[in-house]
Protein backbone atom coordinates (compact mmCIF):
# COMPACT_ATOMS: atom_id res chain seq x y z
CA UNK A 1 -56.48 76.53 -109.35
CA UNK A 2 -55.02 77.79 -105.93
CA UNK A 3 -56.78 81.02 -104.56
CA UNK A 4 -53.29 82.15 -103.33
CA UNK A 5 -51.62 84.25 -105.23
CA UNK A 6 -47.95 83.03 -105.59
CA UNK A 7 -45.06 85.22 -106.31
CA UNK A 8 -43.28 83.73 -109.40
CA UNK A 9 -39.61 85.27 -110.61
CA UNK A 10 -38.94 83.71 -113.85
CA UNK A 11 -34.71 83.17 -114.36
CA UNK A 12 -32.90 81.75 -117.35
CA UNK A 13 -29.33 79.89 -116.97
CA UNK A 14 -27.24 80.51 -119.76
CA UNK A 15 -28.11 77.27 -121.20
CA UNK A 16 -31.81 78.11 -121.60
CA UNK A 17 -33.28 76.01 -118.66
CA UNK A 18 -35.82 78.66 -117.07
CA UNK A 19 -36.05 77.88 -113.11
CA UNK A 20 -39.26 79.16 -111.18
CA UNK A 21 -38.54 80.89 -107.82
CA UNK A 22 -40.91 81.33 -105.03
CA UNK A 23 -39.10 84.34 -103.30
CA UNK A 24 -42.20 84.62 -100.61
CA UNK A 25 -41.86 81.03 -99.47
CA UNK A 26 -38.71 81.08 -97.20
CA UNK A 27 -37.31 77.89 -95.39
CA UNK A 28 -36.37 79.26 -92.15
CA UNK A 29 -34.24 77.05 -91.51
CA UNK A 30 -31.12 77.66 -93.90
CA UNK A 31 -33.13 80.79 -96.44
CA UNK A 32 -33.88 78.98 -99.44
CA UNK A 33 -36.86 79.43 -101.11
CA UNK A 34 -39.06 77.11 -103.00
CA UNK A 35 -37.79 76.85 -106.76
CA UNK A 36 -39.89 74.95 -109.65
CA UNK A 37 -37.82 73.36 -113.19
CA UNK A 38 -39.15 70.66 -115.93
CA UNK A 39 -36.74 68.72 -114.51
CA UNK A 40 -36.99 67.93 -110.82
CA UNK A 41 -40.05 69.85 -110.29
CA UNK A 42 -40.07 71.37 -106.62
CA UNK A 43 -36.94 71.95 -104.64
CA UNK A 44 -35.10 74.32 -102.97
CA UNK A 45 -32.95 77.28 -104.02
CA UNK A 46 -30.38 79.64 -102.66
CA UNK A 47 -31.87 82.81 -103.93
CA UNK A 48 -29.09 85.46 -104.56
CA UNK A 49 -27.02 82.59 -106.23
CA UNK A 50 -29.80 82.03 -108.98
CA UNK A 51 -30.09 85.58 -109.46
CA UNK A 52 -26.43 86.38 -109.35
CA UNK A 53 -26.65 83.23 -112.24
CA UNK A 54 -28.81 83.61 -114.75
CA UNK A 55 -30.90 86.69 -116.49
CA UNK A 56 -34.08 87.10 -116.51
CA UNK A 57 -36.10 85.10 -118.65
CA UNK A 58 -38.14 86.28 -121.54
CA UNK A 59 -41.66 86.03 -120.96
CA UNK A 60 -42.84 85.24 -124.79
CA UNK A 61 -39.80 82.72 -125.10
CA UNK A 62 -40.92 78.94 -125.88
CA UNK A 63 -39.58 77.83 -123.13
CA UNK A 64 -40.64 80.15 -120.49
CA UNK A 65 -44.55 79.70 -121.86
CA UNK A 66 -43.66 76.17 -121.35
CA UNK A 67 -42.94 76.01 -117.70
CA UNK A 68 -45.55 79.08 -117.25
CA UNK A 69 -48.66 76.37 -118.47
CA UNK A 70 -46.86 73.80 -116.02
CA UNK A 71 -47.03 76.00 -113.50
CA UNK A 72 -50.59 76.49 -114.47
CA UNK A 73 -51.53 72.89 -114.52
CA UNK A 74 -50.14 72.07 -111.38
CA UNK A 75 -52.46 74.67 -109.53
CA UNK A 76 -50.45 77.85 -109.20
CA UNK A 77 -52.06 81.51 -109.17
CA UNK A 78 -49.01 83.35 -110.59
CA UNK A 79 -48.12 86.79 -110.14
CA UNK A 80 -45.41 87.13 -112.07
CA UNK A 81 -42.26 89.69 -111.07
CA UNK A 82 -39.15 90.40 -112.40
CA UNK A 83 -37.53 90.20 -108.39
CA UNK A 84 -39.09 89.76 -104.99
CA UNK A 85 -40.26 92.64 -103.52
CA UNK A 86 -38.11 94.83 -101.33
CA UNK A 87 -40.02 93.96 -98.08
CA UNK A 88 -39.36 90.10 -98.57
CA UNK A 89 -35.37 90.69 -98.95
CA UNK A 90 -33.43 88.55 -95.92
C-alpha cells in the first residue's frame, strides 16, 4: 500500500457507474485531474464537468465498495471526501 495519502471524491453518473477523482493531482497542462473507473482504469477528467454530472456516490452502495477494494488493491491510501478542498480549487 502507498504511504501517500490520496484524495479520493467518489461521483455516481446517473447510470450507476461510480468514477474516482483525484482532485490533488492536477495536469498542468490543460487542468484535468487524474480520474479512476472499472472500465478504463486511469485517465483524465475535467473536474467541474463530473461534478456538475453526477451526485455523489453512496459510500455503502455495491458498487461504490466495489471500486473502493480496487482502489485498495491497486495500492491507493484513500482519504475519502465528498469535494476537494477549498485550497486545491483552480
Amino acid at each position: 500500500m502507498d504511504n501517500y495519502q490520496t484524495t479520493v471524491v467518489l461521483r455516481q453518473y446517473p447510470d450507476g457507474e461510480v468514477i474516482a477523482l483525484m482532485p490533488d493531482d492536477v495536469d498542468p497542462r490543460d487542468g484535468t485531474v487524474t480520474c479512476y473507473l472499472h472500465v478504463g482504469q486511469h485517465g483524465a477528467a475535467d473536474y467541474s464537468h463530473v461534478i456538475a454530472a453526477t451526485r455523489v456516490a453512496n459510500m455503502l452502495a455495491p458498487e461504490v465498495i466495489a471500486l473502493r477494494d480496487e482502489l485498495v488493491a491497486i495500492g491507493y491510501n484513500a482519504k475519502y471526501r465528498q469535494r476537494r478542498d477549498r485550497r486545491n480549487r483552480l
